[in-house]
C-alpha atoms as a PDB file:
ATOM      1  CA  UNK A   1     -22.088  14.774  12.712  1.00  0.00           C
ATOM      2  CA  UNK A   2     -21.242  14.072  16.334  1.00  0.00           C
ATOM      3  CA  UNK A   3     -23.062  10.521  15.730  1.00  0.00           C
ATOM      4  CA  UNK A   4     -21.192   9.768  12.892  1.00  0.00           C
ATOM      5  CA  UNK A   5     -17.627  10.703  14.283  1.00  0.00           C
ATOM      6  CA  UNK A   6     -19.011   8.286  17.125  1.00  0.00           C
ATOM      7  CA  UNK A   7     -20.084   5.221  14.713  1.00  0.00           C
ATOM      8  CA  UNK A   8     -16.239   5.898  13.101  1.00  0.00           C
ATOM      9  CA  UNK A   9     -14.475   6.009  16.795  1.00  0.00           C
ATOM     10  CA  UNK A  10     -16.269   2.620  17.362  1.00  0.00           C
ATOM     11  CA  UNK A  11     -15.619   0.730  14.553  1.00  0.00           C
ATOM     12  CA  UNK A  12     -11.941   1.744  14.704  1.00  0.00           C
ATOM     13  CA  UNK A  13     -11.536   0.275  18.226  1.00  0.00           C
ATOM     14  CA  UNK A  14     -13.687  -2.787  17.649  1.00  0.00           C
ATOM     15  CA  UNK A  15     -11.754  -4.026  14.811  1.00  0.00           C
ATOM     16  CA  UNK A  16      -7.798  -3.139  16.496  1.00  0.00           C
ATOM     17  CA  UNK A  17      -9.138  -4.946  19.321  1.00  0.00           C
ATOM     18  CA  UNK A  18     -10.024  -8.142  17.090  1.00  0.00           C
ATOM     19  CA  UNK A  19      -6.729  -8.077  15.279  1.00  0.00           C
ATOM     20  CA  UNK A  20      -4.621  -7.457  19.056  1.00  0.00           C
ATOM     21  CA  UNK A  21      -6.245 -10.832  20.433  1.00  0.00           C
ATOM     22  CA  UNK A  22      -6.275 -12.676  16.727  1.00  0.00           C
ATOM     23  CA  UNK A  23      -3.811 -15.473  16.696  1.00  0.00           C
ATOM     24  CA  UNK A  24      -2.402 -16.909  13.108  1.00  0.00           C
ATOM     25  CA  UNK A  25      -3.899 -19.716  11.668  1.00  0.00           C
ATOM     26  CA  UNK A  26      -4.976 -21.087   8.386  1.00  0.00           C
ATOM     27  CA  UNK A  27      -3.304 -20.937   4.998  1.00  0.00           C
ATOM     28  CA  UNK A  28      -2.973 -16.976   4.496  1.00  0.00           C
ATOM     29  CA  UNK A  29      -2.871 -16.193   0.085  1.00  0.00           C
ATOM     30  CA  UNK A  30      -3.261 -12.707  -1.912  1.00  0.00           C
ATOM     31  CA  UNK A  31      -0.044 -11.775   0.108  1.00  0.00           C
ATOM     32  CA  UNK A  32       0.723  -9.055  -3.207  1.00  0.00           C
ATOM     33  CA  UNK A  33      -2.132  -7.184  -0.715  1.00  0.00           C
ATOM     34  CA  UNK A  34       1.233  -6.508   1.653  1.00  0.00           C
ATOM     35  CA  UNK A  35       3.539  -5.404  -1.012  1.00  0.00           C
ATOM     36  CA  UNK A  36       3.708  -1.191  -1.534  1.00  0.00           C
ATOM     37  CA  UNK A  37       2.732  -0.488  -5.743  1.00  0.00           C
ATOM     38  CA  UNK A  38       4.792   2.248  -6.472  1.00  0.00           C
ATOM     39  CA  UNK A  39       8.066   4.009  -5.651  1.00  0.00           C
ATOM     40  CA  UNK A  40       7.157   7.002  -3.850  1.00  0.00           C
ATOM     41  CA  UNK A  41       5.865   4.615  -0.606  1.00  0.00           C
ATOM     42  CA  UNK A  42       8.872   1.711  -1.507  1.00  0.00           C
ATOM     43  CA  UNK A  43      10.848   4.187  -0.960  1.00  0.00           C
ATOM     44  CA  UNK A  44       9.426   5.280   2.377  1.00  0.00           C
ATOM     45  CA  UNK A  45       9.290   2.397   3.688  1.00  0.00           C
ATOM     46  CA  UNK A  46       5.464   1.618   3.156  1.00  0.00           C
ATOM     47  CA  UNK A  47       4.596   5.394   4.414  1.00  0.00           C
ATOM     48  CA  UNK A  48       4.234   8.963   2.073  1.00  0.00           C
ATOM     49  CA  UNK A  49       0.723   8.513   0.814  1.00  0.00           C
ATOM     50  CA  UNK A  50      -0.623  11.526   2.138  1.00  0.00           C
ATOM     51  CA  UNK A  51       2.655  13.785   0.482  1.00  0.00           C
ATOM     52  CA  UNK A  52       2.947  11.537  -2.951  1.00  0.00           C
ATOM     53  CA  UNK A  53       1.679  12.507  -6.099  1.00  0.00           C
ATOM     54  CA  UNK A  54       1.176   9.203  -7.215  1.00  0.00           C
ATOM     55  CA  UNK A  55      -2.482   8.084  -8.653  1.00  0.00           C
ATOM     56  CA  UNK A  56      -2.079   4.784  -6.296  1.00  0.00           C
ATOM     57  CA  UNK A  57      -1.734   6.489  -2.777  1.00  0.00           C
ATOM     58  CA  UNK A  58      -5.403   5.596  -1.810  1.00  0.00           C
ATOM     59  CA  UNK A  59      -3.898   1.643  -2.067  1.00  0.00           C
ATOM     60  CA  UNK A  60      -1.834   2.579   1.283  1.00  0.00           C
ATOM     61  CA  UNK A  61      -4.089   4.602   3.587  1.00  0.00           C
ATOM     62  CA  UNK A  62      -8.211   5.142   1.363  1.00  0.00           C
ATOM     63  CA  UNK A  63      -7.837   8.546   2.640  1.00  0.00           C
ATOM     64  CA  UNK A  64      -5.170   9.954   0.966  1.00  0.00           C
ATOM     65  CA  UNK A  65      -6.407  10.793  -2.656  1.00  0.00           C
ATOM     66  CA  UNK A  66      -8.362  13.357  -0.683  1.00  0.00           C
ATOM     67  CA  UNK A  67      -5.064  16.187  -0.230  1.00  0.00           C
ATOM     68  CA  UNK A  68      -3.696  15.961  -3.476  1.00  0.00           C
ATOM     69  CA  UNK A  69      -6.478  17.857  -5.203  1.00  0.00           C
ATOM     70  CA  UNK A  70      -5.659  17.135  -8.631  1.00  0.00           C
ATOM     71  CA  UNK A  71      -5.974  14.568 -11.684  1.00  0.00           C
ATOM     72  CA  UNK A  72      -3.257  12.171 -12.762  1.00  0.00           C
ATOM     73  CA  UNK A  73      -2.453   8.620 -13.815  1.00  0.00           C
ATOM     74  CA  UNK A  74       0.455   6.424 -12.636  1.00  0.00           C
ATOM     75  CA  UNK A  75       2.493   3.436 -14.133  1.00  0.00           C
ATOM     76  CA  UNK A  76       5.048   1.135 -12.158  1.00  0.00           C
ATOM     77  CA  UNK A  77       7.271  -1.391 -13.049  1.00  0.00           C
ATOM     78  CA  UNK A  78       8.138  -3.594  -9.505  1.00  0.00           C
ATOM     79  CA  UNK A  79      11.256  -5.912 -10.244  1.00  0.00           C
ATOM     80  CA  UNK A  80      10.455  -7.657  -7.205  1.00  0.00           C
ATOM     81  CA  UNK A  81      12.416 -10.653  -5.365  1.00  0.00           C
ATOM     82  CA  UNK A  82      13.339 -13.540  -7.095  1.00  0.00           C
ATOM     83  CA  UNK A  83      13.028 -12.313 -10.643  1.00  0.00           C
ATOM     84  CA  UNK A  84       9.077 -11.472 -10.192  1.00  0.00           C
ATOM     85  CA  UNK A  85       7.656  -8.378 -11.633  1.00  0.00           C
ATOM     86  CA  UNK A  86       4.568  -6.529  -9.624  1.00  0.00           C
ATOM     87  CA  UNK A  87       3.421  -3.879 -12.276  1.00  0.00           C
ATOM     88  CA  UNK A  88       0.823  -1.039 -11.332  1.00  0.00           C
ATOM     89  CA  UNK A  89      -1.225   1.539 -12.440  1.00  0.00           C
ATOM     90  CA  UNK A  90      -3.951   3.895 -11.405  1.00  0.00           C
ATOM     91  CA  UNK A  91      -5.915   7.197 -11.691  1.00  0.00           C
ATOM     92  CA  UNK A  92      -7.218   9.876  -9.475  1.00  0.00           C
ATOM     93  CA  UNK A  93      -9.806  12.467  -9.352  1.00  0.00           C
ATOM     94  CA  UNK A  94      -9.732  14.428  -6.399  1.00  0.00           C
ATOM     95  CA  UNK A  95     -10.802  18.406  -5.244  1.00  0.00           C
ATOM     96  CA  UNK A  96     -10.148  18.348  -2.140  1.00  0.00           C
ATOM     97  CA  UNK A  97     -13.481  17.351  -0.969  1.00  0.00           C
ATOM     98  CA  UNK A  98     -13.995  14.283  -2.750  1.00  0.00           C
ATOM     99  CA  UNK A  99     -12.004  11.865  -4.258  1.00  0.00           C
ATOM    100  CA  UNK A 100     -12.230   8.992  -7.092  1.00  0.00           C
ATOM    101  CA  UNK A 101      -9.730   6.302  -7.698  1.00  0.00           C
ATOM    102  CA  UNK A 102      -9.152   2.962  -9.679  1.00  0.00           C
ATOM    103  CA  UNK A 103      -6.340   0.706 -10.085  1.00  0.00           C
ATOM    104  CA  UNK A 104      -4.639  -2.436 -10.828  1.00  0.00           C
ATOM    105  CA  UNK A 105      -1.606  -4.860  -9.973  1.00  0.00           C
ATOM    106  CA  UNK A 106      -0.624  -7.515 -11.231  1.00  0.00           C
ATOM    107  CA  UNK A 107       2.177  -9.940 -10.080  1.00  0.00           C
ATOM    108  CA  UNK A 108       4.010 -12.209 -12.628  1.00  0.00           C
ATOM    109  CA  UNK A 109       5.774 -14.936 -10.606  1.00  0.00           C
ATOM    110  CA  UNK A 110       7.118 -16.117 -14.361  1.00  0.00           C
ATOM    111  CA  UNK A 111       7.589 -19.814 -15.216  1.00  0.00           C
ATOM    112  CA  UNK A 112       7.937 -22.426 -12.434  1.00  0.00           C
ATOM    113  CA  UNK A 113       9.101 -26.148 -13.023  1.00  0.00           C
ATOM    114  CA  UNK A 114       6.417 -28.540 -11.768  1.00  0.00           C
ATOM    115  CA  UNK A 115       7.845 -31.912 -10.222  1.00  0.00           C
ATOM    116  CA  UNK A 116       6.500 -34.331  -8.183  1.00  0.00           C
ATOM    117  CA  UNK A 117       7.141 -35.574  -4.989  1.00  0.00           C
ATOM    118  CA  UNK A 118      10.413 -37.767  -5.926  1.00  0.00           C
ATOM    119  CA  UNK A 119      11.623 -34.753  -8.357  1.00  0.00           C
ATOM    120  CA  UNK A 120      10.871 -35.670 -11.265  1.00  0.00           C
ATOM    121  CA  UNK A 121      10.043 -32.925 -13.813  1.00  0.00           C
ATOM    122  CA  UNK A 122       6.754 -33.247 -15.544  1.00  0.00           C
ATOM    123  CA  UNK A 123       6.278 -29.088 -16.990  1.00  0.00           C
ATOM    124  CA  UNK A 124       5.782 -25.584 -16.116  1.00  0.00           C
ATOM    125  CA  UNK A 125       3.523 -23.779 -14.475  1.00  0.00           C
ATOM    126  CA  UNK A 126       3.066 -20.204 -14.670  1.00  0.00           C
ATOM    127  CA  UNK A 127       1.822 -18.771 -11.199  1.00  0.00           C
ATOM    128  CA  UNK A 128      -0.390 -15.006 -10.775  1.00  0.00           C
ATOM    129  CA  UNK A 129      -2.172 -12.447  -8.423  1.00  0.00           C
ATOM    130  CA  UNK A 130      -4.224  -9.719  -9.833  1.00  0.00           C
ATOM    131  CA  UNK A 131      -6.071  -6.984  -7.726  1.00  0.00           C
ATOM    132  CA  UNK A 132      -8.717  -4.448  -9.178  1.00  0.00           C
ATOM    133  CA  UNK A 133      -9.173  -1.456  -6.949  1.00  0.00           C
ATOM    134  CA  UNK A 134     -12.058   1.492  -6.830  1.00  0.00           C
ATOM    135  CA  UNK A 135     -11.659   4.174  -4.176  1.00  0.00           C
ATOM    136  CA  UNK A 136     -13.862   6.616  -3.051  1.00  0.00           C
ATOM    137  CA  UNK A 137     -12.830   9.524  -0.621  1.00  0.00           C
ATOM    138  CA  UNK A 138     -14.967  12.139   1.290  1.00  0.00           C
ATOM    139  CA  UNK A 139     -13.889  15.098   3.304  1.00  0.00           C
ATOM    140  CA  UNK A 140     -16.714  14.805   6.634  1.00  0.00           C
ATOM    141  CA  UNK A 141     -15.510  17.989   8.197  1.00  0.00           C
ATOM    142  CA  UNK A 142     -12.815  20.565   7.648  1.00  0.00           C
ATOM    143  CA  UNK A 143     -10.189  18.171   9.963  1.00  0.00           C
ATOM    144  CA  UNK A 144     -11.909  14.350   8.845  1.00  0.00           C
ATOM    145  CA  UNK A 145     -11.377  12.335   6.218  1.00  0.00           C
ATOM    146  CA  UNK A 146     -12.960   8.863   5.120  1.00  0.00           C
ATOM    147  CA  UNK A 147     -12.223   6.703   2.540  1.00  0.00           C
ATOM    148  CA  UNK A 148     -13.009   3.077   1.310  1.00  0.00           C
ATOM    149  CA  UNK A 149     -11.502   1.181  -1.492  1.00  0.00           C
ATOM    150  CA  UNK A 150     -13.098  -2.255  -2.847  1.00  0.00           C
ATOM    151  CA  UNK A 151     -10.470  -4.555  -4.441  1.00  0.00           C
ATOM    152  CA  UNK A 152     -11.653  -7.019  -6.698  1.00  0.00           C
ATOM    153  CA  UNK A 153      -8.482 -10.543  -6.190  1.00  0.00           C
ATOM    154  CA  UNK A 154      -7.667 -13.251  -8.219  1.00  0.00           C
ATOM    155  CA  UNK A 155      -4.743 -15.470  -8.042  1.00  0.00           C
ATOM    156  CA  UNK A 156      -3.412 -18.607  -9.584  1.00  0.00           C
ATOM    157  CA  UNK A 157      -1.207 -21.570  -8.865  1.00  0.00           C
ATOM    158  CA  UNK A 158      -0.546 -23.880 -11.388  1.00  0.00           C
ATOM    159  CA  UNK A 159      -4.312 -25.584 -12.376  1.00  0.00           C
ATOM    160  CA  UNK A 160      -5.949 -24.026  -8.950  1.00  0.00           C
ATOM    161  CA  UNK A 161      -7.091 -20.536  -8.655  1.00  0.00           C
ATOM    162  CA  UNK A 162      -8.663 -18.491  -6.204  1.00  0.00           C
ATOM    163  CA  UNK A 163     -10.931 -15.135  -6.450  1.00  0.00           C
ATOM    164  CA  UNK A 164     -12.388 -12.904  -4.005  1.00  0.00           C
ATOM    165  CA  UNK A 165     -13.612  -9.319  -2.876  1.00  0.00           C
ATOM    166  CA  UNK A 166     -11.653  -6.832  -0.496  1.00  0.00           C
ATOM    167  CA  UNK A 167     -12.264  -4.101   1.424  1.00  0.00           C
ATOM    168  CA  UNK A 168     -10.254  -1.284   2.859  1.00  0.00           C
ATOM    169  CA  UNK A 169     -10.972   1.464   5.222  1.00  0.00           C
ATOM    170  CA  UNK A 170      -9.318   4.737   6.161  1.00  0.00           C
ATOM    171  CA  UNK A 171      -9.682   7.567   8.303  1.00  0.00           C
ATOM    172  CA  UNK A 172      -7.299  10.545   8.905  1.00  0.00           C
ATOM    173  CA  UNK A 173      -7.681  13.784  11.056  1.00  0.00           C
ATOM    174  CA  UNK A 174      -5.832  16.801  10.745  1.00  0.00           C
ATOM    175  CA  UNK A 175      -4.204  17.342  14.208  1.00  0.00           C
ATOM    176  CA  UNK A 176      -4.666  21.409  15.658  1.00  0.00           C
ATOM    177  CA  UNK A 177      -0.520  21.116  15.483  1.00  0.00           C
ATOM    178  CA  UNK A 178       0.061  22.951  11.656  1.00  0.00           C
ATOM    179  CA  UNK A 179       0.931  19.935   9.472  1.00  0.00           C
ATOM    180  CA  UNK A 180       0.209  16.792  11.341  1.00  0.00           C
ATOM    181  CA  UNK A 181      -1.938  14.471  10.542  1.00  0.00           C
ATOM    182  CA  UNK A 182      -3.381  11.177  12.266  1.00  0.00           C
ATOM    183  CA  UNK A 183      -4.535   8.410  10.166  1.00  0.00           C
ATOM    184  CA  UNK A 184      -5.952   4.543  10.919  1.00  0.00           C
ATOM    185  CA  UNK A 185      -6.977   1.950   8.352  1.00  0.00           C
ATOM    186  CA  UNK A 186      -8.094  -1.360   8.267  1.00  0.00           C
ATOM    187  CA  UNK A 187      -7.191  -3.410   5.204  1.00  0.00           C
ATOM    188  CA  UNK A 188      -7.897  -6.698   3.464  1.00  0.00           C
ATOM    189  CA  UNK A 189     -11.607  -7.289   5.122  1.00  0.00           C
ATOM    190  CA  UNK A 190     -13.133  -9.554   2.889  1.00  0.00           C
ATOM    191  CA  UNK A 191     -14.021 -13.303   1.268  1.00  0.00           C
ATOM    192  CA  UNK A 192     -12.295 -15.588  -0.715  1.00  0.00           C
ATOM    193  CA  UNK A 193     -12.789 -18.916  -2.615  1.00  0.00           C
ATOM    194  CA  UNK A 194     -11.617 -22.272  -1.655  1.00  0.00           C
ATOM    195  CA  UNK A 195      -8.433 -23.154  -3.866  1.00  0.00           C
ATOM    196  CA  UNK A 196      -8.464 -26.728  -4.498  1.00  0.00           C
ATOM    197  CA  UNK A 197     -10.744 -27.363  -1.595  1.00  0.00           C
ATOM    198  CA  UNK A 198      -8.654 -25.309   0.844  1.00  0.00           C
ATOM    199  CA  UNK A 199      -9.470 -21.981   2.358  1.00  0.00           C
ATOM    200  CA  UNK A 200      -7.511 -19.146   1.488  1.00  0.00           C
ATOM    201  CA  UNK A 201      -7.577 -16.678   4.242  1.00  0.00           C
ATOM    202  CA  UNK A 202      -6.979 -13.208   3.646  1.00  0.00           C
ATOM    203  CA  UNK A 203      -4.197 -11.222   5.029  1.00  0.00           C
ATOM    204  CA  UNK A 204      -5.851  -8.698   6.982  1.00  0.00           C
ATOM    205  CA  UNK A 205      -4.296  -5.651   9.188  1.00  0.00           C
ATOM    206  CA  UNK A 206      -4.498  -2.787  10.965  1.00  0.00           C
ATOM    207  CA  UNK A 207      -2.164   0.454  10.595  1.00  0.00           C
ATOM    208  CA  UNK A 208      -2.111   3.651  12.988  1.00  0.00           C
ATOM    209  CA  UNK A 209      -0.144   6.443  12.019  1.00  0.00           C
ATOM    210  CA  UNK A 210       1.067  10.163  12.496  1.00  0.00           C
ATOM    211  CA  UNK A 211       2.021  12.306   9.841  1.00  0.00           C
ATOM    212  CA  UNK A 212       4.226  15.868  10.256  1.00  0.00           C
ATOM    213  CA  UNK A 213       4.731  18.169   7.480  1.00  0.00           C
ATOM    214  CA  UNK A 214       7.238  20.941   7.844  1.00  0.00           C
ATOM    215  CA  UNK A 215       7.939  24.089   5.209  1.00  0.00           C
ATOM    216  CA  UNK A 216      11.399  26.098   5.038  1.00  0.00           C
ATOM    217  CA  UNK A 217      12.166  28.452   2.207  1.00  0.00           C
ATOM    218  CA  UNK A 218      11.748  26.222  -0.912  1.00  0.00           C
ATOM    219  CA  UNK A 219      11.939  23.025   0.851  1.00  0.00           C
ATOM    220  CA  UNK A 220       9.598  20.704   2.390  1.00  0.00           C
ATOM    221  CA  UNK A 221       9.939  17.576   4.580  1.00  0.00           C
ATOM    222  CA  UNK A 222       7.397  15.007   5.606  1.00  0.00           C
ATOM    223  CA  UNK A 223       7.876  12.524   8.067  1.00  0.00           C
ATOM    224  CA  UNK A 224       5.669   9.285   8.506  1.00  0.00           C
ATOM    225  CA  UNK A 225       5.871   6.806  11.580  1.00  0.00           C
ATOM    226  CA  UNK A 226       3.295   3.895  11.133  1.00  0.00           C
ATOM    227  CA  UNK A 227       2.186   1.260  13.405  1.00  0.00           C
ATOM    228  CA  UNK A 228       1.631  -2.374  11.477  1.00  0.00           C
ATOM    229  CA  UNK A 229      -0.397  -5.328  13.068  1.00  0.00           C
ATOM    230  CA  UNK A 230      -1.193  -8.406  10.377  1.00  0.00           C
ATOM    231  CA  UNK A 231      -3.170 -10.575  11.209  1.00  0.00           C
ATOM    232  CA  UNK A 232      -1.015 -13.765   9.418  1.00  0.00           C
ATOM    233  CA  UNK A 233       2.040 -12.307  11.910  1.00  0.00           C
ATOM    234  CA  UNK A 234       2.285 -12.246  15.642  1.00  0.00           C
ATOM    235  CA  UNK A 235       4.731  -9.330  15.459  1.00  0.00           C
ATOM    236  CA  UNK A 236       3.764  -5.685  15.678  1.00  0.00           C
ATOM    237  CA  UNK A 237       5.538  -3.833  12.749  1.00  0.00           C
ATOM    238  CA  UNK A 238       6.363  -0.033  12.328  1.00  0.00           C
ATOM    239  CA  UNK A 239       7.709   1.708   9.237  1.00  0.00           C
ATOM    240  CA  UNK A 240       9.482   5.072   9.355  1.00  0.00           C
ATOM    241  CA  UNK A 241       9.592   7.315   6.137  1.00  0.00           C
ATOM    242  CA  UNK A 242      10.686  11.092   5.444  1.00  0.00           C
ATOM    243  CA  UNK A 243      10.482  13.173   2.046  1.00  0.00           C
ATOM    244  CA  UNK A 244      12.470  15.541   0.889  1.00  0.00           C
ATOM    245  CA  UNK A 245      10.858  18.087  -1.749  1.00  0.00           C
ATOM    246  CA  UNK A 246      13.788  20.908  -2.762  1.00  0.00           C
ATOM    247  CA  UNK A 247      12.418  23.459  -5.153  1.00  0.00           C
ATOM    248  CA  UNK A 248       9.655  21.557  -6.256  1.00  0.00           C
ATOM    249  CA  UNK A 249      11.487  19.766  -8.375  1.00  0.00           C
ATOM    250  CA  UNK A 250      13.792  17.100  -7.088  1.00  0.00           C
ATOM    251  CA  UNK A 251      12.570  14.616  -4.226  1.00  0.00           C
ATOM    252  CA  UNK A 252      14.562  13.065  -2.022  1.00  0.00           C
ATOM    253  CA  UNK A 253      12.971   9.818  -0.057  1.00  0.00           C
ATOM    254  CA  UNK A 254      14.388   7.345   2.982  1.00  0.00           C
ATOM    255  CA  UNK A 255      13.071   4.982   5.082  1.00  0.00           C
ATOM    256  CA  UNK A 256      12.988   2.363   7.619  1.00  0.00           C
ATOM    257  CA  UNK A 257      11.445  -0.970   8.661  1.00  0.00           C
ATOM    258  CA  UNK A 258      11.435  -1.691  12.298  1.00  0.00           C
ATOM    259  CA  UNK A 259      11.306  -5.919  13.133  1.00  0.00           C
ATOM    260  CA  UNK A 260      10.971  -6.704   9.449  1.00  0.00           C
ATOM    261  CA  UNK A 261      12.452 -10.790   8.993  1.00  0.00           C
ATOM    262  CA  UNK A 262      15.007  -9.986   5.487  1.00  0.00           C
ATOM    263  CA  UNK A 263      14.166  -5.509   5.617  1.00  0.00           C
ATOM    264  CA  UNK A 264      15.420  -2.420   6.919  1.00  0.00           C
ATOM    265  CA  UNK A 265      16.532   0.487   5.123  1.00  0.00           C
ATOM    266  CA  UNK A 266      14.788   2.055   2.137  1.00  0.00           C
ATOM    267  CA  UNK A 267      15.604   4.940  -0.046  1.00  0.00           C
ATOM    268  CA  UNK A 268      14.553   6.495  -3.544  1.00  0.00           C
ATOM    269  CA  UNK A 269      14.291  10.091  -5.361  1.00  0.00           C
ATOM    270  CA  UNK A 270      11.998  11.340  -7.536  1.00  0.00           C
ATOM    271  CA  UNK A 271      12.102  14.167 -10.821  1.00  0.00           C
ATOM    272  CA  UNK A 272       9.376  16.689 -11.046  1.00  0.00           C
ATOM    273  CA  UNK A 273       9.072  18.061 -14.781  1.00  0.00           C
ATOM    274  CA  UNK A 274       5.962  20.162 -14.682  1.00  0.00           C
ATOM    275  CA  UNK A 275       3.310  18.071 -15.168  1.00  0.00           C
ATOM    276  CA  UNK A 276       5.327  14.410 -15.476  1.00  0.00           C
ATOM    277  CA  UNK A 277       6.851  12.848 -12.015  1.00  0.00           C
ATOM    278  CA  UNK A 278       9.568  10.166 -12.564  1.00  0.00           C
ATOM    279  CA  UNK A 279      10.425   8.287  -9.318  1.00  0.00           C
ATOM    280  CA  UNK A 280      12.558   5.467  -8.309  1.00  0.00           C
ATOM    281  CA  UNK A 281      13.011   3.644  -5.006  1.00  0.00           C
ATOM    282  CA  UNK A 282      15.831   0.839  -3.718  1.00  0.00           C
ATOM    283  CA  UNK A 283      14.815  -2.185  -1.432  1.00  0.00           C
ATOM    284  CA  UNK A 284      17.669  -3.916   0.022  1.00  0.00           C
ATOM    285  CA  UNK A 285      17.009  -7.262   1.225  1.00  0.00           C
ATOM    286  CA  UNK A 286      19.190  -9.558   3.447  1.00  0.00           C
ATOM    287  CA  UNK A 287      19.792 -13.094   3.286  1.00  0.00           C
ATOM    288  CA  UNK A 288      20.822 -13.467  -0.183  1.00  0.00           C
ATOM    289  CA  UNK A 289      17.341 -12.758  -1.437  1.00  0.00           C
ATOM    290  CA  UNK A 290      17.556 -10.090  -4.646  1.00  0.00           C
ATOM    291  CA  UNK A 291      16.661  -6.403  -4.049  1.00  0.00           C
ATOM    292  CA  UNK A 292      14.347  -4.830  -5.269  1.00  0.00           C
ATOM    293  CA  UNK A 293      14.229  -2.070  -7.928  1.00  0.00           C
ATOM    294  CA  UNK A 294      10.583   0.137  -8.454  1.00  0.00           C
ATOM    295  CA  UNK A 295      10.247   2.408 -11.432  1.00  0.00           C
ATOM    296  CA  UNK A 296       7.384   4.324 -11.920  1.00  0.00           C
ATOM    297  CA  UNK A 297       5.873   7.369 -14.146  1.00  0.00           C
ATOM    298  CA  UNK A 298       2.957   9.874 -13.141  1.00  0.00           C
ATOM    299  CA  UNK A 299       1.257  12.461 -15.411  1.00  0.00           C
ATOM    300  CA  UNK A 300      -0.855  14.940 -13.795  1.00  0.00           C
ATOM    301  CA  UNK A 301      -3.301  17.327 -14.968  1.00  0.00           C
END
């Protein structure tokens, strides 16, 4: 055990040190790998896996399927900028000590005009991404947690198109401190195909966060700060998010995105009926560009 927490400590700090001395270059695609699936982590800002019921939490940190010990399924609707539409779904089968995930988004950029270089109009083209995700989750000792997902990629512009494989990896430890949490990932490590002769690079990143749950009465908060480092961006990032659960039934959700170009504040609520979760969250943009609306549906059992 001692080896593998060693092999796990290594591999952490070997890849943040890659992605702290990587400088951007090359024509970065599959940027819908960036964008949060569902409205419990829109909502917080890109944070809240480990506290959301939602079957797609294992897409922000592979790690957090493992504490929701239960089954459920998950459906989104993403009205996303510039009248795109990101829709999701997902399922989860977790105990506690092992977890099982799969999911799916797709991004519908709708119809384009195609012109060429002087303007002229010569016909549409209707522009894609699609991601296929597996997760697997595994409990090493009472206070670590592991996870992987593999994400099968495809996207499309116009008559060129693109495919490739993914790979995600998570680790969280449960902090002595009652309720905290420390988790690390690194996301998007992977290949893709040439698109029209170019390489598409992939979008890859490292996060660090802590996590601190709190319990009064019948209400529970959980607060999320995250540290963000893409490797298609010379600025760090960090994302702030805090959840609100009053009587188990109504969920309140904020957040906030710290040196984001067109982001800041996020904010959302969520419905608990028994064994159905309805959740909404609100992204404000700046700059003109449309905000965007996330609806989404979970049924757990």
């Amino acid at each position: 055990m001692l080896k593998l927490n060693k092999i796990l400590m290594i591999l952490i700090i070997f890849s943040l040190a890659i992605l702290l001395s990587a400088e951007t270059s090359g024509e970065y695609g599959f940027q819908l790998l960036k964008i949060a699936s569902g409205p419990e982590s829109a909502a917080q800002a890109g944070t809240g896996a480990f506290s959301s019921g939602e079957a797609y939490a294992f897409m922000i940190n592979p790690t957090a399927g493992l504490f929701a010990e239960q089954r459920a399924i998950s459906i989104a609707q993403n009205y996303w900028i510039f009248d795109t539409k990101l829709n999701s779904a997902g399922y989860i089968n977790t105990n506690g000590k092992s977890s099982f995930g799969v999911a799916y988004r797709y991004l519908d950029y709708g119809k384009l005009e195609n012109r060429t270089d002087t303007g002229e109009l010569i016909g549409e083209f209707h522009p894609m991404d699609l991601i296929f995700s597996l997760n697997f989750g595994y409990r090493i000792t009472p206070n670590q947690y592991a996870g992987i997902n593999v994400n099968a990629l495809y996207e499309k512009i116009d008559t060129a198109s693109s495919y490739g494989y993914t790979l995600d990896l998570g680790y969280t430890y449960l902090s002595l401190i009652q309720g905290q949490k420390f988790s690390a990932a690194i996301k998007n490590l992977g290949y893709t195909s040439a698109m029209e002769n170019e390489t598409v690079d992939l979008p890859i990143s490292f996060e660090l966060g802590v996590t601190q749950e709190f319990a009064i009465n019948n209400i529970k908060l959980s607060s999320e700060m995250k540290m963000i480092r893409h490797i298609d961006d010379d600025e760090f990032r960090a994302v702030l998010g805090t959840k609100i659960e009053l009587n188990k039934i109504l969920d309140l959700k904020m957040g906030y995105k710290l040196n984001f170009d067109a982001e800041n504040f996020t904010a959302g609520f969520g419905i608990n009926l028994k064994k159905i979760s309805i959740d909404y969250a609100y992204v404000p943009f700046e700059y003109n560009v449309d905000d965007v609306h996330v609806i989404g549906l979970s049924y757990k059992f």
